[in-house]
N, C-alpha and C. Protein backbone atom coordinates (compact mmCIF):
# COMPACT_ATOMS: atom_id res chain seq x y z
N UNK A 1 -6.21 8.79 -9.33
CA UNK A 1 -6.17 7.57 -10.11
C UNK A 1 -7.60 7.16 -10.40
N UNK A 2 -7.99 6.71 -11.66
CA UNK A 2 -9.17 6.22 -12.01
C UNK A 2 -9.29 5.14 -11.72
N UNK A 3 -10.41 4.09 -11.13
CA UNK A 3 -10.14 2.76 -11.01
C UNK A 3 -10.78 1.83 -12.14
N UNK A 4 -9.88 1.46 -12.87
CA UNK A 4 -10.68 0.84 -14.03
C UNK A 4 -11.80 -0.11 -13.34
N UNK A 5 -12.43 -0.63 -15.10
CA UNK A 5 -13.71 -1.45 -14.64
C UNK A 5 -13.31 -2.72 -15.59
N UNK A 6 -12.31 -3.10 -16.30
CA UNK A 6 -11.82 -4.07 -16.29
C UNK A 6 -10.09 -4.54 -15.83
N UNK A 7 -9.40 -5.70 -15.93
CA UNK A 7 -8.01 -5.94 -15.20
C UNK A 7 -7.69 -6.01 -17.01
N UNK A 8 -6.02 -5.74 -16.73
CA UNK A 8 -5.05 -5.73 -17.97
C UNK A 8 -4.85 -6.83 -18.43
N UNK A 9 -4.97 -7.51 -19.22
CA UNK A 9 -4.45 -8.71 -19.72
C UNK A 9 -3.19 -8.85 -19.62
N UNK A 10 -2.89 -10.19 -19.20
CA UNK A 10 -1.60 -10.89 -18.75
C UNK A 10 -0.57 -10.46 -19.65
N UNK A 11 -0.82 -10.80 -20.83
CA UNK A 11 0.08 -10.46 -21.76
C UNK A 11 0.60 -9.17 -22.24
N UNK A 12 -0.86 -8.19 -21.86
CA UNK A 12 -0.76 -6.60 -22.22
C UNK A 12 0.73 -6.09 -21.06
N UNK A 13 1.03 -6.71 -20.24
CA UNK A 13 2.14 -6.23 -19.08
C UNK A 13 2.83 -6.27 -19.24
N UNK A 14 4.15 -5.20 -19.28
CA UNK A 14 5.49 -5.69 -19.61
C UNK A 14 6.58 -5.24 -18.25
N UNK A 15 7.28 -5.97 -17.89
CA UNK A 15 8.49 -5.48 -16.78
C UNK A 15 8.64 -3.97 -17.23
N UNK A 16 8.71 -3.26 -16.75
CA UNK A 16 8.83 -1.86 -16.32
C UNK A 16 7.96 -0.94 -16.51
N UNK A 17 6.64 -1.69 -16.77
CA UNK A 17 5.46 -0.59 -16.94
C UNK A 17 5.45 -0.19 -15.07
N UNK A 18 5.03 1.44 -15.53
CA UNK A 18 4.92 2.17 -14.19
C UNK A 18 3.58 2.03 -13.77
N UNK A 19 3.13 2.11 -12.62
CA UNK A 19 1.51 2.01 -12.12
C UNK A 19 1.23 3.68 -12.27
N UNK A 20 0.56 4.36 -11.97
CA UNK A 20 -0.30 5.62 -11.48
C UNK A 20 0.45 5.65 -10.17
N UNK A 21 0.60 6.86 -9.95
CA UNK A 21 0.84 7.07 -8.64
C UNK A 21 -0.17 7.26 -7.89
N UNK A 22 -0.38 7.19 -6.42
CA UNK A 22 -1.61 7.16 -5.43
C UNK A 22 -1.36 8.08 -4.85
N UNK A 23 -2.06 9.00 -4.35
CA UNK A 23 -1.58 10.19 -2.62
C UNK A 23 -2.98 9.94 -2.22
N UNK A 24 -2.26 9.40 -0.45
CA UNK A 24 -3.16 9.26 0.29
C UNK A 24 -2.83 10.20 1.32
N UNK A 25 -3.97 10.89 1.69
CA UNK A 25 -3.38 11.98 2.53
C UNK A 25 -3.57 11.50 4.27
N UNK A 26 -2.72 11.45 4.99
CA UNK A 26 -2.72 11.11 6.10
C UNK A 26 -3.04 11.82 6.92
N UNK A 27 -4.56 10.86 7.53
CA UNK A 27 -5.16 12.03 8.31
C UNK A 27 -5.53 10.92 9.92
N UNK A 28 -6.07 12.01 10.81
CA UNK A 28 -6.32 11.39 12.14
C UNK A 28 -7.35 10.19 12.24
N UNK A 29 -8.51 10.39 11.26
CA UNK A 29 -9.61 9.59 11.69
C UNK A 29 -9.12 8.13 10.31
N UNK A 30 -8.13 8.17 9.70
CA UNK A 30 -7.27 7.03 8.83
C UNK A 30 -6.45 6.72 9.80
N UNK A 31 -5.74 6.88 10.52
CA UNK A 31 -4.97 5.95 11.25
C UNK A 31 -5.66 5.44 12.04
N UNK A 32 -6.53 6.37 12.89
CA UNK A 32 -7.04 5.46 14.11
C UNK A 32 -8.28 4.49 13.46
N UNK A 33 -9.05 4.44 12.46
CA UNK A 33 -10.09 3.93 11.64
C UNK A 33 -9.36 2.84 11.17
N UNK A 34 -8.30 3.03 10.79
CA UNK A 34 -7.89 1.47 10.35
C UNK A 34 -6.59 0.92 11.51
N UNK A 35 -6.22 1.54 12.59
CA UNK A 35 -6.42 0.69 13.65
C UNK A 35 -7.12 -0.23 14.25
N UNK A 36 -8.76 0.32 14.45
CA UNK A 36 -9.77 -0.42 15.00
C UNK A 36 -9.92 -1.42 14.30
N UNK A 37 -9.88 -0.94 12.44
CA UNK A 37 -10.90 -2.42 11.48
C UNK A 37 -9.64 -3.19 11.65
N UNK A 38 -8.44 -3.21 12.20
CA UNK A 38 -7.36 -4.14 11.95
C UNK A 38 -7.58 -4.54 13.89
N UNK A 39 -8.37 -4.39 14.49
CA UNK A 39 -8.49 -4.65 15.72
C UNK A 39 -6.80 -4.40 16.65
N UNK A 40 -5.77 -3.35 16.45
CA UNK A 40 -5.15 -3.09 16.67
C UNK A 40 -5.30 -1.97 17.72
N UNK A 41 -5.58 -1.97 19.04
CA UNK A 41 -5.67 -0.96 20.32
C UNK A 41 -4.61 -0.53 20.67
N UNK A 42 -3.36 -0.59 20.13
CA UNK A 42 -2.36 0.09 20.67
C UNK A 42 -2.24 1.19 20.68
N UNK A 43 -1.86 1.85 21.94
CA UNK A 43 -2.06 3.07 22.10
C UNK A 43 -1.40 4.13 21.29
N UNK A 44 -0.46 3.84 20.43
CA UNK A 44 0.30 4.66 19.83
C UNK A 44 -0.01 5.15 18.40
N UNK A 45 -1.48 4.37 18.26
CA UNK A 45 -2.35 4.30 17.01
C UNK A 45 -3.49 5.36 16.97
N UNK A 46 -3.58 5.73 18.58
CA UNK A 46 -5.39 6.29 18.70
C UNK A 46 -4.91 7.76 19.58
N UNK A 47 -3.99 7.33 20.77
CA UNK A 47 -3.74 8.57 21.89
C UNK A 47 -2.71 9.07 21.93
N UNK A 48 -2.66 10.32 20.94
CA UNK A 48 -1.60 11.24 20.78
C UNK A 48 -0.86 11.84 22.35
N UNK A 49 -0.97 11.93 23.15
CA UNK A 49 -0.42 11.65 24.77
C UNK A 49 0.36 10.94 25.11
N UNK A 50 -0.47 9.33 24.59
CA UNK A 50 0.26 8.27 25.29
C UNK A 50 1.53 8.10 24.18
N UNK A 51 0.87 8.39 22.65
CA UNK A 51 1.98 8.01 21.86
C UNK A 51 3.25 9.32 22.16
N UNK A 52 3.35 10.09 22.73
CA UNK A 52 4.69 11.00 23.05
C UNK A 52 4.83 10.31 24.18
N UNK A 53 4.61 9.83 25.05
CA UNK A 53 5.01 9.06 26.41
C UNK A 53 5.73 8.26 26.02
N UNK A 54 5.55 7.18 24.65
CA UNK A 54 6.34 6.12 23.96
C UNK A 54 7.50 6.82 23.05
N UNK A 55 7.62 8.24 23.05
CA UNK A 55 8.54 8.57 22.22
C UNK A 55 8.23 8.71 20.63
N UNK A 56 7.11 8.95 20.52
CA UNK A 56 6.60 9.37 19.42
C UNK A 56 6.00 10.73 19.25
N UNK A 57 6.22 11.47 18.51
CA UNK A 57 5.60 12.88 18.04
C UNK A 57 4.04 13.16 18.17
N UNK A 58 3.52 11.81 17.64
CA UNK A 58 1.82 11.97 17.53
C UNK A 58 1.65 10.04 17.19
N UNK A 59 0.45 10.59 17.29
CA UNK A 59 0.11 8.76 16.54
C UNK A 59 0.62 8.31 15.19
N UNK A 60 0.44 7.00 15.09
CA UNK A 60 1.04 6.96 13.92
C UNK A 60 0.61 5.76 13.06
N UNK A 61 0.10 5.37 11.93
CA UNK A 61 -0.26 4.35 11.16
C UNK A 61 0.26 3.37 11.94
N UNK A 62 -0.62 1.96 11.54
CA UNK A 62 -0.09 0.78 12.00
C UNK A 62 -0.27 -0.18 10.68
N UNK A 63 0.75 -1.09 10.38
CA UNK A 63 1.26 -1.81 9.55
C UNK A 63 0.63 -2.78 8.82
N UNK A 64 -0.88 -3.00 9.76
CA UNK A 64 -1.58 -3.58 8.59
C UNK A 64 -3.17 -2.71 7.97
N UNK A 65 -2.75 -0.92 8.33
CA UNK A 65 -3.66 -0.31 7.36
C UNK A 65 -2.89 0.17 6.63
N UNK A 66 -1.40 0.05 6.49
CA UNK A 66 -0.24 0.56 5.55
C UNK A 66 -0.66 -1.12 4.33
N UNK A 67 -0.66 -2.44 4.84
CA UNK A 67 -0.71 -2.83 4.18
C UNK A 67 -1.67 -3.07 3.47
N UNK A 68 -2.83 -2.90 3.98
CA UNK A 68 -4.25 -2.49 2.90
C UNK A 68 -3.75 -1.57 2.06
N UNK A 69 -3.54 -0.55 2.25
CA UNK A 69 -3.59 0.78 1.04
C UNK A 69 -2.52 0.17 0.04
N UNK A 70 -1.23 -0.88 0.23
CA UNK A 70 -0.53 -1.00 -0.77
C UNK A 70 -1.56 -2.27 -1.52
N UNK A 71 -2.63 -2.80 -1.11
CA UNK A 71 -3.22 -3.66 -1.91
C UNK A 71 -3.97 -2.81 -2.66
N UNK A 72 -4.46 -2.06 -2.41
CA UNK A 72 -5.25 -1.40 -3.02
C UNK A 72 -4.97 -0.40 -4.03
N UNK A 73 -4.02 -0.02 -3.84
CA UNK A 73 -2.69 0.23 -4.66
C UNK A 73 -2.72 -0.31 -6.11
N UNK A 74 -2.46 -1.75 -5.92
CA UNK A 74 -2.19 -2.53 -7.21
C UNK A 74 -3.14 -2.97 -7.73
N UNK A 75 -4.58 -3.10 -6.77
CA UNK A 75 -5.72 -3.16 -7.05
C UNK A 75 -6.37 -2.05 -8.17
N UNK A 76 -6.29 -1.33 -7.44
CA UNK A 76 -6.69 -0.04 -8.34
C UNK A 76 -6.06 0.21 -9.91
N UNK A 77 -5.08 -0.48 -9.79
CA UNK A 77 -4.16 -0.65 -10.89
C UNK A 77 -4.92 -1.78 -12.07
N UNK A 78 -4.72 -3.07 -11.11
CA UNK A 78 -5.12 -4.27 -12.01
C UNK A 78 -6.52 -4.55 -12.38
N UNK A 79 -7.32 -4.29 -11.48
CA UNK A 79 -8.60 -3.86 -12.00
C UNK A 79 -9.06 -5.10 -11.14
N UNK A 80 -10.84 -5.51 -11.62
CA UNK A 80 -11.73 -6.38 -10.01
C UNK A 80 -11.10 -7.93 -10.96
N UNK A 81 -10.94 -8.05 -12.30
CA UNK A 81 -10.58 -9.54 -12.01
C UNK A 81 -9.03 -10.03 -11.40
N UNK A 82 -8.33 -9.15 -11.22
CA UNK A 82 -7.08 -9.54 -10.52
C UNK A 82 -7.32 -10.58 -9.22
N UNK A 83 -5.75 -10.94 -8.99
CA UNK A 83 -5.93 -11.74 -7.43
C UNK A 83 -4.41 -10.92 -6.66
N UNK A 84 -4.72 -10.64 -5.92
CA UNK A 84 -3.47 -11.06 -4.98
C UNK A 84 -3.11 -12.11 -4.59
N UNK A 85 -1.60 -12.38 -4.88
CA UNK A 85 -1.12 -13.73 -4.55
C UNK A 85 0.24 -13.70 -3.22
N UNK A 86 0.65 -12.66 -3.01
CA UNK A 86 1.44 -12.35 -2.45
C UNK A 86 1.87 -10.82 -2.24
N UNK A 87 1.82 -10.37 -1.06
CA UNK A 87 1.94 -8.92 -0.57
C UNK A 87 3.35 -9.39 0.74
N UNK A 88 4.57 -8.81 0.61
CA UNK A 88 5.68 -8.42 1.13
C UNK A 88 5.74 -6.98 1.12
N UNK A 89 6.04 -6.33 2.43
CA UNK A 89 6.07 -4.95 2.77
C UNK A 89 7.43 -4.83 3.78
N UNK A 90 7.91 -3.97 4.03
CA UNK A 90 8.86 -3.27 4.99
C UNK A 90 8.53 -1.88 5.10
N UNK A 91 8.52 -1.64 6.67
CA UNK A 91 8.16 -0.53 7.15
C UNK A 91 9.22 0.26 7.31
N UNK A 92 9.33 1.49 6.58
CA UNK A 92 10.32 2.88 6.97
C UNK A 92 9.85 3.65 7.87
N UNK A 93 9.75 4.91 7.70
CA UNK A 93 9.65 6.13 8.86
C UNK A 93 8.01 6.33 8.75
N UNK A 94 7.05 6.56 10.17
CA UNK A 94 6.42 6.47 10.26
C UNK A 94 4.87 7.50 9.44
N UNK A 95 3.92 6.95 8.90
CA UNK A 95 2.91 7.71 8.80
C UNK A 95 2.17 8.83 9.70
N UNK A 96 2.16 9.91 9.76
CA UNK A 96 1.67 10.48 11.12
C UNK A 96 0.80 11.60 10.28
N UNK A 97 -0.02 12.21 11.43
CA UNK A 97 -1.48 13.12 10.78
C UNK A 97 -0.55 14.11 10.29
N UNK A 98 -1.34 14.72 9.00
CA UNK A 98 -1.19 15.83 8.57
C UNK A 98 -0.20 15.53 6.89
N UNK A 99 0.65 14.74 6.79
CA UNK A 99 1.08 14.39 6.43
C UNK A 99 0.61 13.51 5.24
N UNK A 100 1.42 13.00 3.63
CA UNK A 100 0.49 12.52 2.46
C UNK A 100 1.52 11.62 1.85
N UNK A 101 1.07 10.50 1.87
CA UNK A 101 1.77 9.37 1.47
C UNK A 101 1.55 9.07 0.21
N UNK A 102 2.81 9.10 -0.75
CA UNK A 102 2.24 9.17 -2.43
C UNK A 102 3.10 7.75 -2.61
N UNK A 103 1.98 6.71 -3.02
CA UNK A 103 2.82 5.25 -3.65
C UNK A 103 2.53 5.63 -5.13
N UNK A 104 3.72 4.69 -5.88
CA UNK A 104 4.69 4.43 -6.67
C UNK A 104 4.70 2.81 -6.63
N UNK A 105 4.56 2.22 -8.07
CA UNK A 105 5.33 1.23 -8.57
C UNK A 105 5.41 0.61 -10.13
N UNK A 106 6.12 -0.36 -10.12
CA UNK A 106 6.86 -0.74 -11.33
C UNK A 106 6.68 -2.20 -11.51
N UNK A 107 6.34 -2.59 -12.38
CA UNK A 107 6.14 -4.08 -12.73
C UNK A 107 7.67 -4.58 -12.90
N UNK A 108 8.38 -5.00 -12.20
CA UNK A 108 10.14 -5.80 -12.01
C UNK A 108 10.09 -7.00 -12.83
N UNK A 109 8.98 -7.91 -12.52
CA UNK A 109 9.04 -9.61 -12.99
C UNK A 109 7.92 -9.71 -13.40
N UNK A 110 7.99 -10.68 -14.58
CA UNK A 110 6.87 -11.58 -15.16
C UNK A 110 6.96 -12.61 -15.36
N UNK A 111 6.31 -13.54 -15.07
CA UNK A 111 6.42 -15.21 -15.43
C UNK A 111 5.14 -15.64 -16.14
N UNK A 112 4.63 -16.64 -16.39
CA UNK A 112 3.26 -17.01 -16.75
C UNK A 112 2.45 -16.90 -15.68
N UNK A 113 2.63 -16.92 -14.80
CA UNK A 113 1.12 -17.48 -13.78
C UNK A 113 1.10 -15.32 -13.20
N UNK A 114 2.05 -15.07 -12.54
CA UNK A 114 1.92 -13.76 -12.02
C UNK A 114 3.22 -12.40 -12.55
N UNK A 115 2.57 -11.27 -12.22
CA UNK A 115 3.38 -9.79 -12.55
C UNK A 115 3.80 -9.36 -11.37
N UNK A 116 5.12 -9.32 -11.15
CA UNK A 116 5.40 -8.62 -9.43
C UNK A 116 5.46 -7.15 -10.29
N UNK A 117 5.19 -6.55 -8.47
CA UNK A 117 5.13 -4.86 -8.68
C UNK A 117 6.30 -4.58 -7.49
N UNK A 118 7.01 -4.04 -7.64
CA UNK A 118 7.50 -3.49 -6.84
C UNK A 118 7.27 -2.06 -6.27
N UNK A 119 6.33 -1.65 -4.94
CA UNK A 119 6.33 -0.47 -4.46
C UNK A 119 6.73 0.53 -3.58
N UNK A 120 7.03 1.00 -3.84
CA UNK A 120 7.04 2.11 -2.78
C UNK A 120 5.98 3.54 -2.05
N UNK A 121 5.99 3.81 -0.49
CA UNK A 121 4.74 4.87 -0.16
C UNK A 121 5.90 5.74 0.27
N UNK A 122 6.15 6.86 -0.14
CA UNK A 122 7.22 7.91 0.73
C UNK A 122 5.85 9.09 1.29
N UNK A 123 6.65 9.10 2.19
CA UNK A 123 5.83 11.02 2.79
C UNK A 123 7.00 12.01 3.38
N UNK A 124 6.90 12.44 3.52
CA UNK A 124 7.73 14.33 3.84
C UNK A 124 8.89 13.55 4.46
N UNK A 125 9.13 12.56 4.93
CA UNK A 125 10.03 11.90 6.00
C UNK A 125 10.94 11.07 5.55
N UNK A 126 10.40 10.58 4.26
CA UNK A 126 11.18 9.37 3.38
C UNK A 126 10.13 8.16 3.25
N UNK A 127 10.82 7.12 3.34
CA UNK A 127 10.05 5.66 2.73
C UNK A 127 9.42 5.04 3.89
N UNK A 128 7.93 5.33 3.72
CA UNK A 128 7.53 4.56 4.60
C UNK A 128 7.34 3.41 4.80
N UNK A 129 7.02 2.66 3.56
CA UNK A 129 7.00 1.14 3.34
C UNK A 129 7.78 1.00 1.68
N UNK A 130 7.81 -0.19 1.53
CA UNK A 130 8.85 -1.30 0.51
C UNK A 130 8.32 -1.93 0.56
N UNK A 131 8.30 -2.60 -0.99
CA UNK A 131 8.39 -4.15 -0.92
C UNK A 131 7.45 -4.59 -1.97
N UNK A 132 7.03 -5.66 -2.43
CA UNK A 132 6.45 -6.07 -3.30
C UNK A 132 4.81 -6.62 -3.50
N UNK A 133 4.71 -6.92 -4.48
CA UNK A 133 2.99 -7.85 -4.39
C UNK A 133 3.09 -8.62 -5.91
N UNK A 134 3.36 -9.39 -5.57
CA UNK A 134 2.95 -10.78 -7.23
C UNK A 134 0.86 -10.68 -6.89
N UNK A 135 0.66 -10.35 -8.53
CA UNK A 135 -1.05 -10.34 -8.73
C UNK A 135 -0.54 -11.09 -9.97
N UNK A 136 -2.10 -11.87 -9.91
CA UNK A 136 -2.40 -12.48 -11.23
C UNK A 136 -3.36 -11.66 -12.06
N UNK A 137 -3.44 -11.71 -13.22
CA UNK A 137 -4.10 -10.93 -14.34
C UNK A 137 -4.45 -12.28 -14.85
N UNK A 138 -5.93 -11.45 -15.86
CA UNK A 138 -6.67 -12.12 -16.18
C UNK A 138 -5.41 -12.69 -17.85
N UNK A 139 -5.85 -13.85 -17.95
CA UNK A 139 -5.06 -14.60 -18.93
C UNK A 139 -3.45 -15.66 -18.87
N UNK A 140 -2.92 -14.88 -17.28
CA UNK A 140 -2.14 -15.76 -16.46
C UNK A 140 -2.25 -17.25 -17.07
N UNK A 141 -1.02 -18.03 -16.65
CA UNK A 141 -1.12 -19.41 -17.02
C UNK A 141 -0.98 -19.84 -15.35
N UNK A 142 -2.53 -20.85 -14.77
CA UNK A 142 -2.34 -21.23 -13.53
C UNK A 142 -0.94 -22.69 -13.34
């Protein structure tokens, strides 16, 4: 995905424009790296050991570096004058190393002030996260 260097005009958006798709490839030093910047020490994030002791395969993403990448997501989309106004997520089957998470989404709603997107991240396993993000674009009515 290219990241533009300006945002879409409000008006240029229509309900069912598709975004670019993203693949992020899921790797060891991304889960545990955005464990730490999310100050998240749980062990099931960093120590592939402890995380099979908990019944897990290997480590595995934690839910708020899943929810960065879906901002960035729509970011990358809307360009630097956008805002986020609202990010809703649901977590499916887990992110784990080796593995490449490709998001997907669709502009559902438009009103004057914001454009919801509805997205989705699947990897080899199914849906890892759902759910939405209302951004404002430049020309929005506040």
């Amino acid at each position: 995905m290219t990241v533009p260097t300006t945002s879409p005009r409000h008006a240029d958006v229509q309900v069912g424009d598709a975004l670019p798709e993203l693949e992020v490839p899921i790797t060891r030093t991304l889960i545990v790296a955005g464990a730490i910047a999310s100050r998240d020490y749980q062990d099931v994030h960093h120590d592939p050991d402890l995380a099979r002791e908990h019944g897990s395969p290997d480590i595995f993403m934690n839910i708020l570096t899943t929810n960065g990448l879906v901002g960035r997501f729509v970011t990358d989309w809307a360009g630097p004058d956008a805002v986020l106004r609202a990010v809703s997520i649901r977590l499916g089957v887990p992110n784990y190393p080796g593995d490449t998470m490709v998001l997907s989404g669709r502009v559902t709603e438009k009103t004057d002030a914001v454009v919801t997107v509805e997205v989705t991240g699947a990897n080899s396993k199914g849906n890892h996260v759902t759910g939405s993000v209302d951004v404002e674009l430049p020309g929005a009515v506040r």
